[in-house]
PDB file of N, CA and C in Angstrom:
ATOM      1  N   UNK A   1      59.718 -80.771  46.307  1.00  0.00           N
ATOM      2  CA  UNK A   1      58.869 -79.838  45.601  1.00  0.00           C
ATOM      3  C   UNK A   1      58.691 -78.587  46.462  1.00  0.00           C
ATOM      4  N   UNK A   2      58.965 -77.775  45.970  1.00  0.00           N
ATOM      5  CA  UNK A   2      58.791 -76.177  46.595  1.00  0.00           C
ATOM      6  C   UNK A   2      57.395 -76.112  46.497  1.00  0.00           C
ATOM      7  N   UNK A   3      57.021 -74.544  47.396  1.00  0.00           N
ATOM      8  CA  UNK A   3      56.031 -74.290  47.498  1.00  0.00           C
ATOM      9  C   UNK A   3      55.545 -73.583  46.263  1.00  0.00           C
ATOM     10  N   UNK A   4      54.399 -73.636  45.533  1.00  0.00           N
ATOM     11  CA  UNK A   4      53.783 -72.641  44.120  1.00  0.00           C
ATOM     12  C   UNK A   4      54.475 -73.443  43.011  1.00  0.00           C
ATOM     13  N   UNK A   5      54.931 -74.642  43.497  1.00  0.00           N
ATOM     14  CA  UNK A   5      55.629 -75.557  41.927  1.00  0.00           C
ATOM     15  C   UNK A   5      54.315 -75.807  41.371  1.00  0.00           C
ATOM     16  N   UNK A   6      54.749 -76.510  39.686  1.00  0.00           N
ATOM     17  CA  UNK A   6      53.606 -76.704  39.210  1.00  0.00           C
ATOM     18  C   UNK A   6      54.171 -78.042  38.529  1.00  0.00           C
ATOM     19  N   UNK A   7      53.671 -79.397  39.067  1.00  0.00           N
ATOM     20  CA  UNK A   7      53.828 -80.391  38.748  1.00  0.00           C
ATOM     21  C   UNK A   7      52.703 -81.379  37.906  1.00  0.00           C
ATOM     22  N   UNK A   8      53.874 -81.823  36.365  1.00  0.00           N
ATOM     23  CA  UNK A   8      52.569 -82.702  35.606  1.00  0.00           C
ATOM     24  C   UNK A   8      52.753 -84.009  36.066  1.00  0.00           C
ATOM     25  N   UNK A   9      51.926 -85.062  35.995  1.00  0.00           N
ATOM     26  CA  UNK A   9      52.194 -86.135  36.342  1.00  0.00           C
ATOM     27  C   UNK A   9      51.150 -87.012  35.031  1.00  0.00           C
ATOM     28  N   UNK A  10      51.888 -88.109  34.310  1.00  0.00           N
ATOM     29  CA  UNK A  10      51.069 -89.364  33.801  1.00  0.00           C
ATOM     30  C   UNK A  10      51.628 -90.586  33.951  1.00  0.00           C
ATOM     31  N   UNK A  11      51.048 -91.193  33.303  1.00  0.00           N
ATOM     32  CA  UNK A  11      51.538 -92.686  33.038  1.00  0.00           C
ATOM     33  C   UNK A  11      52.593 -92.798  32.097  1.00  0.00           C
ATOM     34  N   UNK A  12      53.137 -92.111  31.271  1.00  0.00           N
ATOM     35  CA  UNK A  12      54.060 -92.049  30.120  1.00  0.00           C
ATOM     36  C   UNK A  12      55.385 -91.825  30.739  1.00  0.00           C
ATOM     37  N   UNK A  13      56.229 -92.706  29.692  1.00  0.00           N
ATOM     38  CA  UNK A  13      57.882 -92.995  30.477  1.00  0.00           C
ATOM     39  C   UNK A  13      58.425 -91.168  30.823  1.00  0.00           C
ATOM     40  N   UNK A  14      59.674 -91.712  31.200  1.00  0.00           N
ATOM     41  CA  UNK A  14      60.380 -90.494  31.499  1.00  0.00           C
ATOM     42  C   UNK A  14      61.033 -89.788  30.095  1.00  0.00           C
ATOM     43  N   UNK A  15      61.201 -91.009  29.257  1.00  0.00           N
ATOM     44  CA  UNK A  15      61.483 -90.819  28.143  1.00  0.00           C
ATOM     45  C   UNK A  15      60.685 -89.782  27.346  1.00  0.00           C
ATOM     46  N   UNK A  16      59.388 -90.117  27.195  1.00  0.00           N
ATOM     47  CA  UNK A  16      58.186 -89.297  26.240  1.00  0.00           C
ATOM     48  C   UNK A  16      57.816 -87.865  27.259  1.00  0.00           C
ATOM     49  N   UNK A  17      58.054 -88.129  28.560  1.00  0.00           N
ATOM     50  CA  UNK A  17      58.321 -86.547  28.869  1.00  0.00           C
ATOM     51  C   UNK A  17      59.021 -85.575  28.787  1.00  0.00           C
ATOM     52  N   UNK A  18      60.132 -86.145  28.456  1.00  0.00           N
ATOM     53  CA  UNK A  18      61.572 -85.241  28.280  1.00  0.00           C
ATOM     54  C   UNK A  18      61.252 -84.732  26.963  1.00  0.00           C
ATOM     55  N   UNK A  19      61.139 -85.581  26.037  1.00  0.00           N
ATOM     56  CA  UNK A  19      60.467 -85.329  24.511  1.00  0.00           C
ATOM     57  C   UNK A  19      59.300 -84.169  24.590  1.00  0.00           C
ATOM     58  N   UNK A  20      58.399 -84.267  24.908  1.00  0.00           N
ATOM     59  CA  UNK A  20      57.087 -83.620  25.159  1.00  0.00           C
ATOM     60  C   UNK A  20      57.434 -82.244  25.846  1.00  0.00           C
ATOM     61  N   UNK A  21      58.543 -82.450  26.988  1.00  0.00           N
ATOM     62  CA  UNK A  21      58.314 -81.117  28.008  1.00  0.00           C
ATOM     63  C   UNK A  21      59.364 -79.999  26.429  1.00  0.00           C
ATOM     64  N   UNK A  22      60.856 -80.842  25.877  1.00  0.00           N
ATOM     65  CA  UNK A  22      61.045 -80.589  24.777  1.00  0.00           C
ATOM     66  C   UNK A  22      60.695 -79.303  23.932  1.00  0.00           C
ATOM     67  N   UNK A  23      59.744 -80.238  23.481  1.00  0.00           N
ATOM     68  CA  UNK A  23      59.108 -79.759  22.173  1.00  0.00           C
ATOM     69  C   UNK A  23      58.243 -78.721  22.190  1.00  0.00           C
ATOM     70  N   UNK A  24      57.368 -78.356  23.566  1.00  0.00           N
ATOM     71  CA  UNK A  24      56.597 -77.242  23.941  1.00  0.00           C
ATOM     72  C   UNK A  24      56.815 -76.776  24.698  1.00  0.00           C
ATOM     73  N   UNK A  25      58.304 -76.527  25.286  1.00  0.00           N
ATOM     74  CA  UNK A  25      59.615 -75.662  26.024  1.00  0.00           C
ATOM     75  C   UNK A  25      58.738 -75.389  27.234  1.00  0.00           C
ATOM     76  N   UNK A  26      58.537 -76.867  27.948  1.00  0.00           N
ATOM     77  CA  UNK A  26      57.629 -76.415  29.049  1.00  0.00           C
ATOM     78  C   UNK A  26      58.980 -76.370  30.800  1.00  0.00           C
ATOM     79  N   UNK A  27      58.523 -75.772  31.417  1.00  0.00           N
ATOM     80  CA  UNK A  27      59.658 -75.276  32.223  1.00  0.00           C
ATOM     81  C   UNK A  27      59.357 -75.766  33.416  1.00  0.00           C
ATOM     82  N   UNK A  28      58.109 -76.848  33.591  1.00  0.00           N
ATOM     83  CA  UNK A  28      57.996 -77.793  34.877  1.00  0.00           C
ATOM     84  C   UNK A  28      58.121 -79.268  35.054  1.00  0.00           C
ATOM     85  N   UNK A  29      57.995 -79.861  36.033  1.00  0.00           N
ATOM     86  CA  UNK A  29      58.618 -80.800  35.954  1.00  0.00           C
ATOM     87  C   UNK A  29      57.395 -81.995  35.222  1.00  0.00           C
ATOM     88  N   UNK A  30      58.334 -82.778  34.459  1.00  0.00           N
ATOM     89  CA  UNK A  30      56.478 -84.080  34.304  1.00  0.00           C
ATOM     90  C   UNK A  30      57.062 -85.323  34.790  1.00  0.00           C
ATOM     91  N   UNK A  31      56.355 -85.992  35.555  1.00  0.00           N
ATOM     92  CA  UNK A  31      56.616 -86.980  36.654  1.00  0.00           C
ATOM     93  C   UNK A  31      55.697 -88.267  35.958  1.00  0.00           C
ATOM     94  N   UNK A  32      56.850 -89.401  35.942  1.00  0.00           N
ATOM     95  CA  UNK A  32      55.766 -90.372  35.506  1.00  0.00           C
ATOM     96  C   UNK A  32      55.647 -91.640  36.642  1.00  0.00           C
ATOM     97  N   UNK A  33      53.990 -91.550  36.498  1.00  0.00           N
ATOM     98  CA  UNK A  33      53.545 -92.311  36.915  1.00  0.00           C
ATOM     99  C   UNK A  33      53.392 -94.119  36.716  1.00  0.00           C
ATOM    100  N   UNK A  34      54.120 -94.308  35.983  1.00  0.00           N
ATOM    101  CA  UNK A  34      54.458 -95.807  35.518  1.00  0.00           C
ATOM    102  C   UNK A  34      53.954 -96.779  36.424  1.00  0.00           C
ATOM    103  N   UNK A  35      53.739 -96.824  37.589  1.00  0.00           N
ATOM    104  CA  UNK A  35      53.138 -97.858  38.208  1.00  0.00           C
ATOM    105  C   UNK A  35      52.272 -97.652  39.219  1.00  0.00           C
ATOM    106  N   UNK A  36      51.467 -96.096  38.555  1.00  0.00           N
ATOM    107  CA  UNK A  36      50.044 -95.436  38.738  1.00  0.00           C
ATOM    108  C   UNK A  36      49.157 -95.745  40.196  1.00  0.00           C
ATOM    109  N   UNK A  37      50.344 -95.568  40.643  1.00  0.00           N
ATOM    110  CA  UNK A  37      49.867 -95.403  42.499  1.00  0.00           C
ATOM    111  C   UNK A  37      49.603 -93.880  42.728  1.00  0.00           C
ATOM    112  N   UNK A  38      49.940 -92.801  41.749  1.00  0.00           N
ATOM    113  CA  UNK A  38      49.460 -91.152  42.038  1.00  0.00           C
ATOM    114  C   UNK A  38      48.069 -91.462  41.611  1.00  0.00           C
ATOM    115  N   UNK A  39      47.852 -92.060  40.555  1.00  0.00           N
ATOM    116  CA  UNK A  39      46.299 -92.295  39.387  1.00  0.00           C
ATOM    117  C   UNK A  39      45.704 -92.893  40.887  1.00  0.00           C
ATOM    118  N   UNK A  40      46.241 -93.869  41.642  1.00  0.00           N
ATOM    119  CA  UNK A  40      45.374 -94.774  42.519  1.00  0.00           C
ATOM    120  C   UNK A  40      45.053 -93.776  43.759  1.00  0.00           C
ATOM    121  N   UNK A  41      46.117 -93.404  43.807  1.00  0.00           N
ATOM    122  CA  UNK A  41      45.860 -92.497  45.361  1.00  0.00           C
ATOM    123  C   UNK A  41      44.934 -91.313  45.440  1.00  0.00           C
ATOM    124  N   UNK A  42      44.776 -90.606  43.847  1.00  0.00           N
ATOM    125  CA  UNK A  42      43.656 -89.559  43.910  1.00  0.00           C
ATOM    126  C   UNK A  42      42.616 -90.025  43.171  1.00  0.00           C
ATOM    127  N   UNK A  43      42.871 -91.097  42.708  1.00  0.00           N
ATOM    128  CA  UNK A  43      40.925 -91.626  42.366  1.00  0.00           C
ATOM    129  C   UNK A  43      41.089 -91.313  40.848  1.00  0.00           C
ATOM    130  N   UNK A  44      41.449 -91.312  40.020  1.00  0.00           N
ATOM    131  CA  UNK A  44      41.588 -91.096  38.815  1.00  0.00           C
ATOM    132  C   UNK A  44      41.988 -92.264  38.090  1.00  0.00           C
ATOM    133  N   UNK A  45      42.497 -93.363  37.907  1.00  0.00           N
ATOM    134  CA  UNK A  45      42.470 -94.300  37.669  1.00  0.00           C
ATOM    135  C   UNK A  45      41.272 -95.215  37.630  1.00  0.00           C
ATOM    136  N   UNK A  46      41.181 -95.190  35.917  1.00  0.00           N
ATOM    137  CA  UNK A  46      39.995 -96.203  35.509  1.00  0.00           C
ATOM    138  C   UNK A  46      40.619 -97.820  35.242  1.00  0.00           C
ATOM    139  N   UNK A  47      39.207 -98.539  35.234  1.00  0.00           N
ATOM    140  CA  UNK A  47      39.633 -99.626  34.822  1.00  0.00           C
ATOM    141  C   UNK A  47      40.113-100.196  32.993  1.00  0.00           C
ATOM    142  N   UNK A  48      39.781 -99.294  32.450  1.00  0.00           N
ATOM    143  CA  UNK A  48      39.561 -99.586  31.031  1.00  0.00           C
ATOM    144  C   UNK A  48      39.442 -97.809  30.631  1.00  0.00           C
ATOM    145  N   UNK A  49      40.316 -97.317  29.867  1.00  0.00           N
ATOM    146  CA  UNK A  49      40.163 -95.971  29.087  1.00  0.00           C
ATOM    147  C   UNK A  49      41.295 -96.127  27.365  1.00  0.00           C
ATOM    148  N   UNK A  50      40.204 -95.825  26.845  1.00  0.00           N
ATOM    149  CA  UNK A  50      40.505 -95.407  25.134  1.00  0.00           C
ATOM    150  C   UNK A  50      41.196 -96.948  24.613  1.00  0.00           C
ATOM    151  N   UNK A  51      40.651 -97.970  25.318  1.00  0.00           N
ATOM    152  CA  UNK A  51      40.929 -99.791  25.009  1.00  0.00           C
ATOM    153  C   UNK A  51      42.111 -99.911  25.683  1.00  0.00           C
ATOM    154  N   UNK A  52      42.719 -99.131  26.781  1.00  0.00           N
ATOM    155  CA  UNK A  52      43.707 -99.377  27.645  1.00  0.00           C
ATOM    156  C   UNK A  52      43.660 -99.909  29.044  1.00  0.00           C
ATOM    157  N   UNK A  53      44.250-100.676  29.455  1.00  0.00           N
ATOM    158  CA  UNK A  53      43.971-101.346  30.870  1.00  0.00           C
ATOM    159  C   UNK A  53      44.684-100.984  31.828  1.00  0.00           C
ATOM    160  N   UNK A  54      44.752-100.972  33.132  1.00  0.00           N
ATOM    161  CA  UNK A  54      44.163 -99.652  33.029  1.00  0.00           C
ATOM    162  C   UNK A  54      44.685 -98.597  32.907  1.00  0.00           C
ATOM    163  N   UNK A  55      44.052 -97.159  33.233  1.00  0.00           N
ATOM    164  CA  UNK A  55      44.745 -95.910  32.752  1.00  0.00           C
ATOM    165  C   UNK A  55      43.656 -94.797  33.484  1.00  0.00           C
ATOM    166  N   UNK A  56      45.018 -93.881  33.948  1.00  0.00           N
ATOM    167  CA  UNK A  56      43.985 -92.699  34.495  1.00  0.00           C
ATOM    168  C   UNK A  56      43.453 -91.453  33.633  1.00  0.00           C
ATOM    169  N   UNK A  57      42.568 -91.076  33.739  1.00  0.00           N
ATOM    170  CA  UNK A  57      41.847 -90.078  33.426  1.00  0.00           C
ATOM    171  C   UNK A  57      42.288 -88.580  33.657  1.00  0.00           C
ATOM    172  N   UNK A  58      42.012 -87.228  32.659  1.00  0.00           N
ATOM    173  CA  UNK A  58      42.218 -86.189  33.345  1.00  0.00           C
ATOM    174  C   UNK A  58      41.998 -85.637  34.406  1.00  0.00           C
ATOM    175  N   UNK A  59      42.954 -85.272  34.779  1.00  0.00           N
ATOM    176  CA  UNK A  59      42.911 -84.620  36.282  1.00  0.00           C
ATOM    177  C   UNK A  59      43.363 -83.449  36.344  1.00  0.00           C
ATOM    178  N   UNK A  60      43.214 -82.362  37.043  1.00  0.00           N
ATOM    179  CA  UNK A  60      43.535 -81.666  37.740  1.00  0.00           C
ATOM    180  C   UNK A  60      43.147 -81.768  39.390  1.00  0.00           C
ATOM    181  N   UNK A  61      44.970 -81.117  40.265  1.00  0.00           N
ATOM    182  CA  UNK A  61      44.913 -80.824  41.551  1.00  0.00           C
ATOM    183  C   UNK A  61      45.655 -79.845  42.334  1.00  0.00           C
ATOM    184  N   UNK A  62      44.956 -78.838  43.251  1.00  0.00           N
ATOM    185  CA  UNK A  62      45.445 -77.884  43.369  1.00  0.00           C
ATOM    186  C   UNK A  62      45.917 -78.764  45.346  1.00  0.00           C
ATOM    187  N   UNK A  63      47.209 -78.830  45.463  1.00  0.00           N
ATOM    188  CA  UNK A  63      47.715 -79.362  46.756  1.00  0.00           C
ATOM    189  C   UNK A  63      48.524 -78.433  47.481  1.00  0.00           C
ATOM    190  N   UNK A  64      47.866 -78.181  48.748  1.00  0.00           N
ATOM    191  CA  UNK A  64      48.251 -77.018  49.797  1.00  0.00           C
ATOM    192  C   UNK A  64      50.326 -77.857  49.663  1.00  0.00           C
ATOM    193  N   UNK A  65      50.491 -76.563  50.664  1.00  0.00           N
ATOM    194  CA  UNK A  65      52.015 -76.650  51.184  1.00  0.00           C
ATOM    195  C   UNK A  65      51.860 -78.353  52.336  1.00  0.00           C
ATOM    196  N   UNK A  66      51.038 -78.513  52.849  1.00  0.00           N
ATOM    197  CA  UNK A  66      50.827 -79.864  54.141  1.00  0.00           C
ATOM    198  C   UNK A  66      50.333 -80.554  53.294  1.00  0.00           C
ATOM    199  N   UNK A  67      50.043 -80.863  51.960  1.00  0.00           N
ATOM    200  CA  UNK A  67      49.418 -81.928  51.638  1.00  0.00           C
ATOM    201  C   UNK A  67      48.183 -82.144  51.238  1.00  0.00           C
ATOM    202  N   UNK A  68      47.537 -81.349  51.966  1.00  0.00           N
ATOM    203  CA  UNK A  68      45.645 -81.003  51.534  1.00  0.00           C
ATOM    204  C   UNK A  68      45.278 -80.653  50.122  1.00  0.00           C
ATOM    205  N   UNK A  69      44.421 -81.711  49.614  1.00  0.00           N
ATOM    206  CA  UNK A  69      44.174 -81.604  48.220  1.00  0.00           C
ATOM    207  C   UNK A  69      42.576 -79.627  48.423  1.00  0.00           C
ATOM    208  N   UNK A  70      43.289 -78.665  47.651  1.00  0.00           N
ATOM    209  CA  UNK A  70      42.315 -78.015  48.255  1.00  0.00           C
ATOM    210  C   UNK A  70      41.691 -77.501  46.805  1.00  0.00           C
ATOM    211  N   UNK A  71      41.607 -78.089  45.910  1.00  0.00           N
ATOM    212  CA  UNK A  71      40.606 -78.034  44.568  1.00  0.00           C
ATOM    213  C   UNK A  71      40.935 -79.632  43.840  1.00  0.00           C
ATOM    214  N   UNK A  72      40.126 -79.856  43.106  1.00  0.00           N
ATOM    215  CA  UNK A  72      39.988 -80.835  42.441  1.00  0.00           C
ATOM    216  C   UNK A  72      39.407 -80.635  40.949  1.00  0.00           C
ATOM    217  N   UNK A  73      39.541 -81.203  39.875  1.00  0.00           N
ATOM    218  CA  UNK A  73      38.823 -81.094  39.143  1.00  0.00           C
ATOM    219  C   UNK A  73      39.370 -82.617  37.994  1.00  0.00           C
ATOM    220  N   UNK A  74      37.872 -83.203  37.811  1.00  0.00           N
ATOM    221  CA  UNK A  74      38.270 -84.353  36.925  1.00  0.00           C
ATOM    222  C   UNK A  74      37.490 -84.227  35.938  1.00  0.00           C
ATOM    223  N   UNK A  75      37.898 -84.970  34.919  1.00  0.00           N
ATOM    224  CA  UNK A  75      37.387 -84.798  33.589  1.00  0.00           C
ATOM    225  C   UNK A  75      35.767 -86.236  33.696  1.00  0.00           C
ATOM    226  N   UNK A  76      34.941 -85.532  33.028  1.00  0.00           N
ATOM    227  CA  UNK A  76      33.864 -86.610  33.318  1.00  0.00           C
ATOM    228  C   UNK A  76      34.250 -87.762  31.708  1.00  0.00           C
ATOM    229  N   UNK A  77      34.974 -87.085  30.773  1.00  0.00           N
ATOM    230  CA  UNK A  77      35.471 -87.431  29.154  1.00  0.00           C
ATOM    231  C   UNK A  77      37.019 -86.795  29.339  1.00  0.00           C
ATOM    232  N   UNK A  78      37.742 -87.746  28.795  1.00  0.00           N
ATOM    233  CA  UNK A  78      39.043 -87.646  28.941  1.00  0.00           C
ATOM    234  C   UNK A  78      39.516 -86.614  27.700  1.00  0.00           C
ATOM    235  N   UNK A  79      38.562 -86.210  26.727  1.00  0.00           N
ATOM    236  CA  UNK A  79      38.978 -85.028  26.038  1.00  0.00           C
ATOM    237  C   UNK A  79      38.850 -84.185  26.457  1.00  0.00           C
ATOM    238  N   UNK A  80      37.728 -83.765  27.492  1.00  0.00           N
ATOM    239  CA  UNK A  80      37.448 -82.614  28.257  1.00  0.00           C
ATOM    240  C   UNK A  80      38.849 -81.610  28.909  1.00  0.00           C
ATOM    241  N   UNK A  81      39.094 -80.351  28.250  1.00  0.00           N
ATOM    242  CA  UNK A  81      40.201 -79.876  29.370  1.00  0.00           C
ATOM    243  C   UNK A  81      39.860 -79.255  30.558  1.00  0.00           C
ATOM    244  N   UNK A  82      39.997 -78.762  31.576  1.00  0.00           N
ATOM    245  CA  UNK A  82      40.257 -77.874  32.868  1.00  0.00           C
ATOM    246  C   UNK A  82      39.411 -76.343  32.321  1.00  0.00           C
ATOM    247  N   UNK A  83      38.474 -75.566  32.860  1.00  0.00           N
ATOM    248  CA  UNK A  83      38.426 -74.242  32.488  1.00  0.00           C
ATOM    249  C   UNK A  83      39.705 -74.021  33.121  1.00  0.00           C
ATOM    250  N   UNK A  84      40.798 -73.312  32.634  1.00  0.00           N
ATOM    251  CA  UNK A  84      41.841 -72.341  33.252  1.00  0.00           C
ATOM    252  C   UNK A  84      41.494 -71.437  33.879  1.00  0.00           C
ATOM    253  N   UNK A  85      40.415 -70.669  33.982  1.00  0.00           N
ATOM    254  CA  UNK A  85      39.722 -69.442  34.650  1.00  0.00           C
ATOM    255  C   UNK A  85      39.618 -69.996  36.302  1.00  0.00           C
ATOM    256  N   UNK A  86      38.398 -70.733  35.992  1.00  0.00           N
ATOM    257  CA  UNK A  86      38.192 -71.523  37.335  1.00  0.00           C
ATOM    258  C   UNK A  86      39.618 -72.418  38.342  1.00  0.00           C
ATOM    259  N   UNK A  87      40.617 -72.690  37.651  1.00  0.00           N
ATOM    260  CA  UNK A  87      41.769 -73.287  37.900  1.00  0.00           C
ATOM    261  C   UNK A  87      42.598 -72.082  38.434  1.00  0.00           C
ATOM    262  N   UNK A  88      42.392 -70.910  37.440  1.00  0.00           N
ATOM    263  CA  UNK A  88      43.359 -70.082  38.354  1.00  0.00           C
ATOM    264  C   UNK A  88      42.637 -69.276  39.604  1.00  0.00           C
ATOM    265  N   UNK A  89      41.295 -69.550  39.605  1.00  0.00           N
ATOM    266  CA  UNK A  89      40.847 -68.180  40.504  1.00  0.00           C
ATOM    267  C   UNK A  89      40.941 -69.312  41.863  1.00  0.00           C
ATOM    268  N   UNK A  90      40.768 -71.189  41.758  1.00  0.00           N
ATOM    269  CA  UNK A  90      41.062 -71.353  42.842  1.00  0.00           C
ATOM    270  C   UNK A  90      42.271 -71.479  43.591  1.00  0.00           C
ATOM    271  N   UNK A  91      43.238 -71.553  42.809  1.00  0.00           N
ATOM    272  CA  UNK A  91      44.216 -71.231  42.602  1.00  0.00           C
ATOM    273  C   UNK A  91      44.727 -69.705  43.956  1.00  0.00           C
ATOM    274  N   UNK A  92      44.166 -69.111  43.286  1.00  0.00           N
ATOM    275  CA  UNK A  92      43.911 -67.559  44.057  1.00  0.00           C
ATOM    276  C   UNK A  92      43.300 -67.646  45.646  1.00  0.00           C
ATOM    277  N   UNK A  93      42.242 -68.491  45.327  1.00  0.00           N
ATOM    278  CA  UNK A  93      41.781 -68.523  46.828  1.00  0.00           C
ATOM    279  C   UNK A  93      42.003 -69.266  47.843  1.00  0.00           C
ATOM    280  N   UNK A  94      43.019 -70.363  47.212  1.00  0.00           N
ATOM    281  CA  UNK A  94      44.046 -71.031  48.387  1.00  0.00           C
ATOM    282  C   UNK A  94      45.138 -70.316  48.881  1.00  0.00           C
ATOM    283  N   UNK A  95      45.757 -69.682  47.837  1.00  0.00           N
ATOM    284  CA  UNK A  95      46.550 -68.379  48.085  1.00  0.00           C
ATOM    285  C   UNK A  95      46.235 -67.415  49.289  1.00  0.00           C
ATOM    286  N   UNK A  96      44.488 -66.803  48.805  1.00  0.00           N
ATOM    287  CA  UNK A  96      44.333 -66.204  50.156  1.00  0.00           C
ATOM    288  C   UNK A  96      44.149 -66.526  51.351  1.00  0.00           C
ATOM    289  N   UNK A  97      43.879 -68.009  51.057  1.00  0.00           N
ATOM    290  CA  UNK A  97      43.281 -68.852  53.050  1.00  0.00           C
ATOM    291  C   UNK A  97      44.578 -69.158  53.317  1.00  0.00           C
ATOM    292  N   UNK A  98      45.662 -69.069  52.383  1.00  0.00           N
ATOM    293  CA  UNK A  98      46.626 -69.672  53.323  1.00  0.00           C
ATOM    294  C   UNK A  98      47.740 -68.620  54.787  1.00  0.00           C
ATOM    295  N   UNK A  99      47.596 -69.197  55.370  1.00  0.00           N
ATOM    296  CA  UNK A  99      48.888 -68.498  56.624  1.00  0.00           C
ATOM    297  C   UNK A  99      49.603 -67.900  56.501  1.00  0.00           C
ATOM    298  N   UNK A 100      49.902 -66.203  56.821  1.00  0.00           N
ATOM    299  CA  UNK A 100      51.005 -66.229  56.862  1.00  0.00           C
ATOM    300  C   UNK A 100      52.112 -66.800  57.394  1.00  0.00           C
TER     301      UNK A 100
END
């Protein structure tokens, strides 16, 4: 993964992403999580969501170039989306703390 990529990640095959990225001519990559060790490793993984066992929740994560998760944002309701505003301005301000 390059630096400024923008990576989706769920639980859904590789199959229903190819379909999905498809159909709304999306131009990044979607990574599936099938045996939801990304869901486990950032805490997003519930035990029980929408009568599913288990399954992670919305997420958003903004992850430096080293790894450092340096925004977060989770859904408290899995319909809930991301403000995009707030997503891009932190977005912006990892941009500016980061090194030349």
């Amino acid at each position: 993964m390059g630096v400024g990529q923008i990576v989706g990640i769920s639980t859904d095959s590789p199959f229903s992403h190819r379909a999905y990225a498809e159909r709304l001519g999306l131009d990044y990559a979607l990574l599936s999580d099938y045996n939801l060790g990304a869901a486990r490793a950032f805490g997003v993984l519930r035990d029980e969501l929408f009568g599913f066992q288990p399954l992670n929740t919305r997420a958003v994560f903004l992850v430096d170039r080293d790894g450092y998760v340096q925004h977060a944002w989770v859904a408290e309701e899995p319909s809930v989306l991301p403000d995009l505003d707030e997503l891009l301005e932190a977005t912006r301000a990892a941009l500016r703390a980061r090194p030349a």
